[in-house]
N, C-alpha and C. Protein backbone atom coordinates (compact mmCIF):
# COMPACT_ATOMS: atom_id res chain seq x y z
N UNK A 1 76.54 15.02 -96.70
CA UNK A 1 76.62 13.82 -95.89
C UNK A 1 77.04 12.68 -96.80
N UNK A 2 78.05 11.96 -96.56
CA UNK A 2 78.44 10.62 -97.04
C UNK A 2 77.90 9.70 -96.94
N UNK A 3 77.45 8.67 -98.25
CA UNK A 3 76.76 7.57 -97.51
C UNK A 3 77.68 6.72 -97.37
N UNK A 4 76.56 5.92 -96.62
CA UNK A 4 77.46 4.62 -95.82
C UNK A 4 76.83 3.61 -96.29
N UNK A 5 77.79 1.89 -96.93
CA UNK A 5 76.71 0.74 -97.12
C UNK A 5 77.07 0.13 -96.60
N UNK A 6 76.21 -0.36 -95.42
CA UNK A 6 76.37 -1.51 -94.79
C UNK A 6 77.31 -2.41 -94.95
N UNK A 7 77.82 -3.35 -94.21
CA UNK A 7 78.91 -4.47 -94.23
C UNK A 7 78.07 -5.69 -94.96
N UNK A 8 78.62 -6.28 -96.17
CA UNK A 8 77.99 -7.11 -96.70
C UNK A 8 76.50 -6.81 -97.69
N UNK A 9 76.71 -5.33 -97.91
CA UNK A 9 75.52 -4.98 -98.98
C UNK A 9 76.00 -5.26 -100.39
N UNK A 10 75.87 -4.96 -101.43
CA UNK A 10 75.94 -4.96 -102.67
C UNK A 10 75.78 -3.33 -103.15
N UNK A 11 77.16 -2.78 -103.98
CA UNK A 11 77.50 -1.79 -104.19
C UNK A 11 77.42 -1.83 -105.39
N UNK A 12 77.11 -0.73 -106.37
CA UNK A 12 77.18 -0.89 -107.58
C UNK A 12 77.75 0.41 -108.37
N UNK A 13 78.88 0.32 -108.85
CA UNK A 13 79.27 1.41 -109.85
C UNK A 13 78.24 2.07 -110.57
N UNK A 14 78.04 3.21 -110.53
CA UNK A 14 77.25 3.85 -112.05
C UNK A 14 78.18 4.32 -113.12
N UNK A 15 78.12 3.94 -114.70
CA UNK A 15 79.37 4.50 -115.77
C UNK A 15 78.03 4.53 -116.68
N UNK A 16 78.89 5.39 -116.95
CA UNK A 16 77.97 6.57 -118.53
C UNK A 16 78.18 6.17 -119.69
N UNK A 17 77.66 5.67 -120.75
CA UNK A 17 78.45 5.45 -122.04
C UNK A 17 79.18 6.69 -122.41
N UNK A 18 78.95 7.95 -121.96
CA UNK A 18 80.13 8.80 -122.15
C UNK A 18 81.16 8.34 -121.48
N UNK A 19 81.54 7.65 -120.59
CA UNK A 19 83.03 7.82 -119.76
C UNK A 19 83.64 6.70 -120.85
N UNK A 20 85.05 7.22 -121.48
CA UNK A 20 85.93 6.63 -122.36
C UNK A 20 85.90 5.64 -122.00
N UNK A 21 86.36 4.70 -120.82
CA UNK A 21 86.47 3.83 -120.26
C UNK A 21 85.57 3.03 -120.54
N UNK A 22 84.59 3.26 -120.29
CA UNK A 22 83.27 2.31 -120.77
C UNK A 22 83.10 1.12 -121.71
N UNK A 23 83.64 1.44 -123.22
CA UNK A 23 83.62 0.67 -123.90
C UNK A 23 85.14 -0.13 -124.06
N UNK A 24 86.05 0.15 -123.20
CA UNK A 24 87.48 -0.45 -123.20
C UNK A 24 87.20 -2.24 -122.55
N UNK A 25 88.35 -2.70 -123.60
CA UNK A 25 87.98 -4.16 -123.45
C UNK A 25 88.89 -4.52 -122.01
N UNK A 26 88.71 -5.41 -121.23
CA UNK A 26 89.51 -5.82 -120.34
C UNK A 26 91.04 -6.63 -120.76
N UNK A 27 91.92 -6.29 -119.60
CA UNK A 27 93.02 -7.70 -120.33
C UNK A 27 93.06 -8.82 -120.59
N UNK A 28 92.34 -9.46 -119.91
CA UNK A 28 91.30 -10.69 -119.94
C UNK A 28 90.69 -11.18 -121.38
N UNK A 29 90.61 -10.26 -122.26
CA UNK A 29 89.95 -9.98 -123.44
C UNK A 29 90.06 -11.44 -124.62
N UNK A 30 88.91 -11.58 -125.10
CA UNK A 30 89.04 -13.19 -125.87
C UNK A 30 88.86 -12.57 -127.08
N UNK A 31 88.74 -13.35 -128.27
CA UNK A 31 88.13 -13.22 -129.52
C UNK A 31 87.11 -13.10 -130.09
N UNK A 32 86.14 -13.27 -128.54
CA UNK A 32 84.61 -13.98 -128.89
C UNK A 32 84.12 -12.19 -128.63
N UNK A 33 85.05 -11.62 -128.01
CA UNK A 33 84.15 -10.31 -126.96
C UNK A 33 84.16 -8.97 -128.71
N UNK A 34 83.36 -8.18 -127.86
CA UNK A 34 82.64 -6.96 -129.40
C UNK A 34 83.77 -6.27 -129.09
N UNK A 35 83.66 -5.52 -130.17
CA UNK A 35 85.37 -4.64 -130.50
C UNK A 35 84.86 -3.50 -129.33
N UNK A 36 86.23 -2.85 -129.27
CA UNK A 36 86.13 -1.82 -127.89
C UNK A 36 85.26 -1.03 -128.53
N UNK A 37 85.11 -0.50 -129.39
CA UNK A 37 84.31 0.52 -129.69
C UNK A 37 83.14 0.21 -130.91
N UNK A 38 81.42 0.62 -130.33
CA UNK A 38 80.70 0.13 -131.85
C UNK A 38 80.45 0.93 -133.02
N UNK A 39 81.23 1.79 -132.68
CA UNK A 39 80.80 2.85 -134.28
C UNK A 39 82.05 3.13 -134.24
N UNK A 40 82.11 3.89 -135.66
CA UNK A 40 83.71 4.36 -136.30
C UNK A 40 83.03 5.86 -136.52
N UNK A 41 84.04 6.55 -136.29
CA UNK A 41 84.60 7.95 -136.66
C UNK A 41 83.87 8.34 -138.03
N UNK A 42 83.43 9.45 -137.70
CA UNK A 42 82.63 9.56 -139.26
C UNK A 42 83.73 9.89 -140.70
N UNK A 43 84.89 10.32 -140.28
CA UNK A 43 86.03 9.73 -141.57
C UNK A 43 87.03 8.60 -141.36
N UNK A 44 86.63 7.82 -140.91
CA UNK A 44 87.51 6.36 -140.98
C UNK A 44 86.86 5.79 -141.93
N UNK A 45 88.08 4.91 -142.27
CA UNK A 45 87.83 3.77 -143.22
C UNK A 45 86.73 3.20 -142.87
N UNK A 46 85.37 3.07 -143.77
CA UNK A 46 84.69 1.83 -143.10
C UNK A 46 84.58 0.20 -144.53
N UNK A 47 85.42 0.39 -145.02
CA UNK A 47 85.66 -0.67 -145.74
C UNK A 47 86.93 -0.70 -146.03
N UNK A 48 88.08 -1.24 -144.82
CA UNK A 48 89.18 -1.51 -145.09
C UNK A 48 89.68 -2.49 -145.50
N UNK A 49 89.00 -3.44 -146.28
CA UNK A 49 89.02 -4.54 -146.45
C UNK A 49 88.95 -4.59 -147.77
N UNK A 50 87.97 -3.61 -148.31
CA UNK A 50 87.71 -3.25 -149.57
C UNK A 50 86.79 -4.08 -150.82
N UNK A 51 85.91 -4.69 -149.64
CA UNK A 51 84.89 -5.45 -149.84
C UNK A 51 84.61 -5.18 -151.26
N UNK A 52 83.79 -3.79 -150.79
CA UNK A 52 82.78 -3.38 -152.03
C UNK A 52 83.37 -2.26 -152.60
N UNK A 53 84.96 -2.80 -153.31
CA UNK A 53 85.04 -1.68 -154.22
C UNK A 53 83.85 -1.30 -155.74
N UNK A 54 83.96 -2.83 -155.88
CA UNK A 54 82.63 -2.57 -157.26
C UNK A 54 81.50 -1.83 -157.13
N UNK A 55 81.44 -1.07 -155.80
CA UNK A 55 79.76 -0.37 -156.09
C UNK A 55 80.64 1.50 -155.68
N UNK A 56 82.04 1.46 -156.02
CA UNK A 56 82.31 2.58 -155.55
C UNK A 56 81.91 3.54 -157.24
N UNK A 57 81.34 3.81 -157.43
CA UNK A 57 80.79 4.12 -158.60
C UNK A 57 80.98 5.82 -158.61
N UNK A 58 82.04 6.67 -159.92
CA UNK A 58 81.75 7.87 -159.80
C UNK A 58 81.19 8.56 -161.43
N UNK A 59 80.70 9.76 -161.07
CA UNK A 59 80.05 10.07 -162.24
C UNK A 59 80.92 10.14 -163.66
N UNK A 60 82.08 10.09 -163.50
CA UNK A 60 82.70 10.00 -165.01
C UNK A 60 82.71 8.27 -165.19
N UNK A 61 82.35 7.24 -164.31
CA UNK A 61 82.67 5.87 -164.82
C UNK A 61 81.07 6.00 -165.50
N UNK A 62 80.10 6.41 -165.71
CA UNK A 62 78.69 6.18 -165.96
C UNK A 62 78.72 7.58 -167.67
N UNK A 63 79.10 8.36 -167.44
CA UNK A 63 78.64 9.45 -168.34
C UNK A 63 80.09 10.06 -168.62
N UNK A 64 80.32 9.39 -170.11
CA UNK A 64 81.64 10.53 -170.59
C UNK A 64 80.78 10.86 -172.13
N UNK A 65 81.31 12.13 -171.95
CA UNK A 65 81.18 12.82 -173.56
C UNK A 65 82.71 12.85 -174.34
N UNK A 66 82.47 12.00 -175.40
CA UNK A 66 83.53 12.28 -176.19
C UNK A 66 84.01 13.62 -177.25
N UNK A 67 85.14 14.18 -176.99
CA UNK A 67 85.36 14.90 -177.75
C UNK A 67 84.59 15.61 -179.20
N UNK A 68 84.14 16.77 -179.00
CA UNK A 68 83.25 17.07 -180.20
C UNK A 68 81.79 16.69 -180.11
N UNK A 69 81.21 15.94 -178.90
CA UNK A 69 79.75 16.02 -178.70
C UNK A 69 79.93 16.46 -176.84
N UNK A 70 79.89 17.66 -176.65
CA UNK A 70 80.17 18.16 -175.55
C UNK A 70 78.61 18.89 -175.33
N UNK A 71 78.06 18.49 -174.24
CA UNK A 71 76.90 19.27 -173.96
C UNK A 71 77.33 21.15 -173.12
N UNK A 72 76.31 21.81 -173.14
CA UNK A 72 76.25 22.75 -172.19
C UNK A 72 77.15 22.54 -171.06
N UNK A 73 78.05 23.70 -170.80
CA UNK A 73 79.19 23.04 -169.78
C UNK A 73 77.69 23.21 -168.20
N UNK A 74 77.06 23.88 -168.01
CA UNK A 74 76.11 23.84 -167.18
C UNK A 74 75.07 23.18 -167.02
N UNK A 75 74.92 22.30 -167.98
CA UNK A 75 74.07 20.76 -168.03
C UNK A 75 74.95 19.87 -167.29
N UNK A 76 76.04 20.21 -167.66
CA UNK A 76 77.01 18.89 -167.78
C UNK A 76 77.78 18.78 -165.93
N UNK A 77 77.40 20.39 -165.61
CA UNK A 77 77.78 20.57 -164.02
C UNK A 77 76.58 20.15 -163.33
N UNK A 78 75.35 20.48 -163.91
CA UNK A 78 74.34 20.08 -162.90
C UNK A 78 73.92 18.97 -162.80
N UNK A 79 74.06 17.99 -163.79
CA UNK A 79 74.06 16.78 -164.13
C UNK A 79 74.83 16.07 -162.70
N UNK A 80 76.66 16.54 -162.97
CA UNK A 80 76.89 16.03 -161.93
C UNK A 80 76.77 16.00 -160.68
N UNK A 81 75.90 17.09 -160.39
CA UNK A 81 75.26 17.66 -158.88
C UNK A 81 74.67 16.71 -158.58
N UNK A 82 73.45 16.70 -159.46
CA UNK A 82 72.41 15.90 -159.53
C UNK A 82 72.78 14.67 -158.95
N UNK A 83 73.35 13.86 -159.84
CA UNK A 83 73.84 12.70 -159.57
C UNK A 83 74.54 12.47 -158.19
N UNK A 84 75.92 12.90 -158.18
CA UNK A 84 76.32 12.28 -156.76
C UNK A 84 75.71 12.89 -155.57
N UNK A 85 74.69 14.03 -155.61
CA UNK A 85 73.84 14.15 -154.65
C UNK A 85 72.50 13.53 -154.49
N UNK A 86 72.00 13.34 -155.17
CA UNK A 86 70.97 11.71 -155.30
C UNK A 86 71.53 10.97 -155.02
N UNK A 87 72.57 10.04 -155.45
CA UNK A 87 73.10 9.02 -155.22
C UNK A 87 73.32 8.69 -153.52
N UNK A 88 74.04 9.58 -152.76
CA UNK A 88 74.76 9.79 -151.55
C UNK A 88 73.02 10.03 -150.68
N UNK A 89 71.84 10.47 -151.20
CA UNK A 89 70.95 10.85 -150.44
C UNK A 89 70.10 9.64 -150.37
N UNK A 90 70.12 8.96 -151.33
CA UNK A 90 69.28 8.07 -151.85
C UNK A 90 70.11 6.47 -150.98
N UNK A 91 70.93 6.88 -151.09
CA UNK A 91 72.22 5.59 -149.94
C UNK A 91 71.33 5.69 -148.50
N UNK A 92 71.66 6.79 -148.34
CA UNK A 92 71.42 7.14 -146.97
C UNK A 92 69.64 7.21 -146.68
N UNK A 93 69.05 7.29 -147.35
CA UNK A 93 67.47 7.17 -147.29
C UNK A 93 67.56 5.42 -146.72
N UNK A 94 67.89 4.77 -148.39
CA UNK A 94 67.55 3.34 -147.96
C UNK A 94 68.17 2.82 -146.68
N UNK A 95 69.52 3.42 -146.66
CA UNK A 95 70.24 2.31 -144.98
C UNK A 95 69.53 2.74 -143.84
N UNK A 96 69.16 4.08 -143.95
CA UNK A 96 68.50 4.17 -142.55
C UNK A 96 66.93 3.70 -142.76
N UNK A 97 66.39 3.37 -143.63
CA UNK A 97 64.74 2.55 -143.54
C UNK A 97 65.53 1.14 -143.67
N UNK A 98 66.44 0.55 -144.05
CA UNK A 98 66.57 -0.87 -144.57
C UNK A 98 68.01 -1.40 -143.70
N UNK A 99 68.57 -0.46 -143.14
CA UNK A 99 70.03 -0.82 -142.72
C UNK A 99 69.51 -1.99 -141.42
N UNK A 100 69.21 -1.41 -140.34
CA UNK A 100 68.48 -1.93 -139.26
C UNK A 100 68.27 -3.94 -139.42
N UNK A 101 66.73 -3.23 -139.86
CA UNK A 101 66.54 -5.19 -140.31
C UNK A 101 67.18 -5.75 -141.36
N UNK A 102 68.28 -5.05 -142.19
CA UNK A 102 68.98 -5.88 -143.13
C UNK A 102 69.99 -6.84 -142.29
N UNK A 103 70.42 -5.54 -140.98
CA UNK A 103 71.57 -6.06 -140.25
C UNK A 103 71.04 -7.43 -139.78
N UNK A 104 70.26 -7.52 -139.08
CA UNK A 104 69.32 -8.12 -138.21
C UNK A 104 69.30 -9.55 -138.93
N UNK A 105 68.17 -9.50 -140.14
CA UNK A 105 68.52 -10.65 -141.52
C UNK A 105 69.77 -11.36 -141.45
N UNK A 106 70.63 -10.38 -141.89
CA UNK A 106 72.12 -11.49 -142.21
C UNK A 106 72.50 -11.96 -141.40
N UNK A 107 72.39 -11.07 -139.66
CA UNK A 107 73.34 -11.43 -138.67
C UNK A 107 72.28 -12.84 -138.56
N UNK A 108 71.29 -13.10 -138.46
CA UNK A 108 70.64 -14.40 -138.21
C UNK A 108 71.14 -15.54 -138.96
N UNK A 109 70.99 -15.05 -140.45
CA UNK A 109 71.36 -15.73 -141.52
C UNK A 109 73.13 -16.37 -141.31
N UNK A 110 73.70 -15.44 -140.48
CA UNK A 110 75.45 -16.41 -140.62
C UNK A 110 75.31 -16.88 -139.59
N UNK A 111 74.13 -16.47 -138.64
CA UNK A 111 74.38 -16.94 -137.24
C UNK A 111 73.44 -18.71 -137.67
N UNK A 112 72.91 -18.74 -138.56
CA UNK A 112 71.88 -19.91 -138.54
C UNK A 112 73.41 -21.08 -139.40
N UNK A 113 73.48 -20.39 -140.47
CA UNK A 113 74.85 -21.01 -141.22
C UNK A 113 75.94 -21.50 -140.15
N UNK A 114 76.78 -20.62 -139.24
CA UNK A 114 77.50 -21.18 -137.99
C UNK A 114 76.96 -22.19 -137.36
N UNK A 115 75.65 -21.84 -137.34
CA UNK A 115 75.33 -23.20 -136.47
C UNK A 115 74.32 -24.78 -137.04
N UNK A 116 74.43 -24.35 -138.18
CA UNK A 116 74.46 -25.67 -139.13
C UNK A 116 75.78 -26.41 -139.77
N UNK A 117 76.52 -25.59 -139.99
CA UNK A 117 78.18 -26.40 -139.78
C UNK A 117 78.48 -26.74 -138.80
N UNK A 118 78.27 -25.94 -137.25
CA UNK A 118 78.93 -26.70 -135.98
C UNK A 118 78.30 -27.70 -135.70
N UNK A 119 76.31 -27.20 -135.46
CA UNK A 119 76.45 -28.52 -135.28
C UNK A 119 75.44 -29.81 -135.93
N UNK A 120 75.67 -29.84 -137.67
CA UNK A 120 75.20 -30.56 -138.09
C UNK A 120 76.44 -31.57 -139.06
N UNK A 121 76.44 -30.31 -139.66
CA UNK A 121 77.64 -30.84 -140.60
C UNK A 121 78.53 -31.19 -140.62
N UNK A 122 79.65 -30.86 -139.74
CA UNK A 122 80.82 -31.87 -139.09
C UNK A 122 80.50 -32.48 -138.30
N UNK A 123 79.37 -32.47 -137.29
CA UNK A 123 79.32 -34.04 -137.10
C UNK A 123 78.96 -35.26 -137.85
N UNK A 124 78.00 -34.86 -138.86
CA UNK A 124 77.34 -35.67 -139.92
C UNK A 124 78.70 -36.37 -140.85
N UNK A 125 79.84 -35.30 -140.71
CA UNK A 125 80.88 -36.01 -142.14
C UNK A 125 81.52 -36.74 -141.19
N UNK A 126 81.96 -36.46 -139.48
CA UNK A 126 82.74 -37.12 -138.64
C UNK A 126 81.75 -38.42 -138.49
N UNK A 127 80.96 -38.29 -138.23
CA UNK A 127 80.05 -39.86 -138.79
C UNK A 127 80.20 -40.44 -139.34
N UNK A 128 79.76 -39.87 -140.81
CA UNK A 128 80.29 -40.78 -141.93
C UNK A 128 81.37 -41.48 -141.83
N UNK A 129 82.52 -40.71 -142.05
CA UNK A 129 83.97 -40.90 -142.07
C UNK A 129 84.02 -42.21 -141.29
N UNK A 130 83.66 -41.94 -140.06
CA UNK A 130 83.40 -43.28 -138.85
C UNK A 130 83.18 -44.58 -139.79
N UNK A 131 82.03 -44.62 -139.88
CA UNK A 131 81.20 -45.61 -140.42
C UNK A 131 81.61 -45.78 -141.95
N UNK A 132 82.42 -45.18 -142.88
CA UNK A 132 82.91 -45.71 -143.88
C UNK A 132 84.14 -46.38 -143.87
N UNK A 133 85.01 -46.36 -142.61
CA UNK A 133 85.90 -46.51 -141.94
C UNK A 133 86.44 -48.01 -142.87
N UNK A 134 85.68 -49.25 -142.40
CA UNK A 134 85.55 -50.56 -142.31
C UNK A 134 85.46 -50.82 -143.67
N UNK A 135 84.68 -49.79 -144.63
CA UNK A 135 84.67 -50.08 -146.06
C UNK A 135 85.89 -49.84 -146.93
N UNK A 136 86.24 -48.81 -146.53
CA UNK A 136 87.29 -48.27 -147.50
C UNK A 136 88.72 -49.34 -146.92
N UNK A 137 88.37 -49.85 -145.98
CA UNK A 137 89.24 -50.93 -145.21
C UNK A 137 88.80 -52.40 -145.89
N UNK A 138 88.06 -52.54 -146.64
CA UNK A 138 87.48 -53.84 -147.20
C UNK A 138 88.27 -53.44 -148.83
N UNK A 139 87.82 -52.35 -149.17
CA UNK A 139 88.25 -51.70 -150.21
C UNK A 139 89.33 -52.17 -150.94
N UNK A 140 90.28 -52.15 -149.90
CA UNK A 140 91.69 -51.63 -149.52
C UNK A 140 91.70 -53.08 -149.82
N UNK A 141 91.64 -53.94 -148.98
CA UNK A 141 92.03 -55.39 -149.35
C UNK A 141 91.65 -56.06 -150.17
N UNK A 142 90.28 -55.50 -150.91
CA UNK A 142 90.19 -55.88 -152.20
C UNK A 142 91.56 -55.71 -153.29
N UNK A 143 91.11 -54.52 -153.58
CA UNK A 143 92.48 -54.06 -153.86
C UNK A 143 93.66 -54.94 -154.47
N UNK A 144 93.90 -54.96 -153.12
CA UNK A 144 95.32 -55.76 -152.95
C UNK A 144 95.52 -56.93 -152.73
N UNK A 145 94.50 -57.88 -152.84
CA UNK A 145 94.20 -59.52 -152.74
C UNK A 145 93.77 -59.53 -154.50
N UNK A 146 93.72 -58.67 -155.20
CA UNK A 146 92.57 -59.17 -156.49
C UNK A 146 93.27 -58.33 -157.54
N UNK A 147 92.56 -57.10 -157.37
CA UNK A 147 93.05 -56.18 -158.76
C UNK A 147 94.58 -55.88 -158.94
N UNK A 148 96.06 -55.74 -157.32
CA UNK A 148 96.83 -55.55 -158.32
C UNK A 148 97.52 -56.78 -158.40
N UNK A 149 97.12 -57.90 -158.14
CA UNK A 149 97.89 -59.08 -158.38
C UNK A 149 97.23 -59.31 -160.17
N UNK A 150 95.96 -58.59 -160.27
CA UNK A 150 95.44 -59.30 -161.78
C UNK A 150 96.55 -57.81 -162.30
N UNK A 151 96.30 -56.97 -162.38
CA UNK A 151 97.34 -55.72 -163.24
C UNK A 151 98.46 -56.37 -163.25
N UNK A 152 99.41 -56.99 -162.32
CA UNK A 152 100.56 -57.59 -162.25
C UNK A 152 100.80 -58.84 -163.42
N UNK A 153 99.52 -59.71 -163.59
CA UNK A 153 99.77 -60.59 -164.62
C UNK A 153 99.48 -59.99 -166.07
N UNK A 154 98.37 -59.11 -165.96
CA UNK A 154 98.51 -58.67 -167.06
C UNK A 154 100.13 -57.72 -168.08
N UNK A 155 100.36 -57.25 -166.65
CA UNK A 155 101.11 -56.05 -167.23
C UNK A 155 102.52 -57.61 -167.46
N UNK A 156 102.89 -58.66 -166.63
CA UNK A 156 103.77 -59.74 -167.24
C UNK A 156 103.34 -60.49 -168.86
N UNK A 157 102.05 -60.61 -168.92
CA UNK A 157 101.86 -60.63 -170.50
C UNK A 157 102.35 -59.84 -171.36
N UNK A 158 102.32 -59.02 -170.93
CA UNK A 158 102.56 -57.78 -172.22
C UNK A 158 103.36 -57.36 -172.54
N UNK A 159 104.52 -57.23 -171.07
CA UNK A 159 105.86 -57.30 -171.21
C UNK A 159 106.82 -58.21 -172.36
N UNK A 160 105.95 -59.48 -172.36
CA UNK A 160 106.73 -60.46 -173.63
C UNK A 160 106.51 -60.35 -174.92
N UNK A 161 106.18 -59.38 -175.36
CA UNK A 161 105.50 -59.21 -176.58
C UNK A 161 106.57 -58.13 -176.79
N UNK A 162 107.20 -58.23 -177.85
CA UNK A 162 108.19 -57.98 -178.50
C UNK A 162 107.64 -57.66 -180.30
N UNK A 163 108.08 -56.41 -180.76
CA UNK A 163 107.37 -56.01 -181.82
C UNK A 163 108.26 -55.77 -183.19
N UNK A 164 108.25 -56.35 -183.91
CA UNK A 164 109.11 -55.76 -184.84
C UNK A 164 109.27 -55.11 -185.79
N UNK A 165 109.68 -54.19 -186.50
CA UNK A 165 108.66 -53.21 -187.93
C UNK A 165 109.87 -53.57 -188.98
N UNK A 166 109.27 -54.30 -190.43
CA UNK A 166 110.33 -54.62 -191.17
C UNK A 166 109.74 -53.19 -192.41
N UNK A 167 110.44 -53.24 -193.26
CA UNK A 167 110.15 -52.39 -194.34
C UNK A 167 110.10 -53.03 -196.12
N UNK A 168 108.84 -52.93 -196.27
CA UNK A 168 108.69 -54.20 -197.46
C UNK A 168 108.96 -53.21 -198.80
């Protein structure tokens, strides 16, 4: 049996975060709106930007043996086990106990910063600016009623001074 809704009810789509569609942005779409999709592909770039190359750290930038002090070639393999598998486990331990409220932290933290520049700080300098307006306008005619009419006589003094170098 089909349902039927009334004339003038309120109908409502149901969508799945599975249906592709779901997270697609409209054409309508601004700058302000979240990217179509919130996670990336588990092999995409996630630093295409290349933020943090300095922490891309591999086991030959930390541990080289120079020629002639060569350990156990099987120290020297498990070593590197060791390492970039700690390393990669030990990543992934802390982001998933610390990733969460780190996100949380900063996103507040730029979100508090955005909104102490919008709306403190340019209005505070568009203020200023205002109100220094009249000075730097007093300034100005100082200036030019006083100091370069005095530079002007000075620099006509000095002009007449004529120097001569004899050789005794």
């Amino acid at each position: 049996m089909a349902s039927v809704t009334p004339k003038g009810a309120l109908s409502f789509k149901t969508t799945s975060v599975d249906d592709p569609h779901f997270y697609a942005q409209s054409k309508t779409s601004t700058k302000h709106q979240a990217p179509s999709k919130p996670y990336r592909a588990a092999n995409e770039d996630r630093d295409p930007e290349h933020v943090n190359d300095v922490v891309k750290i591999r086991f030959e930038d930390i541990f080289a043996e120079p020629e002639g002090t060569y350990s156990f070639g099987t120290i020297w393999g498990a070593s590197f086990k060791l390492f970039t598998d700690s390393k990669v486990w030990c990543y992934k331990f802390l982001s998933a106990l610390c990733g969460v409220p780190c996100g949380i932290f900063w996103g507040c933290h730029f979100a508090c910063l955005s909104f102490c520049q919008i709306w403190w700080c340019e209005p505070s300098l568009r203020s200023i600016s205002i109100l220094m307006r009249p000075c730097a306008r007093l300034c100005g005619i100082f200036l030019k009623s006083f100091v370069e009419p005095l530079h002007y006589a000075v620099g006509k003094v000095f002009s007449s001074i004529r120097l001569t170098m004899t050789k005794e």
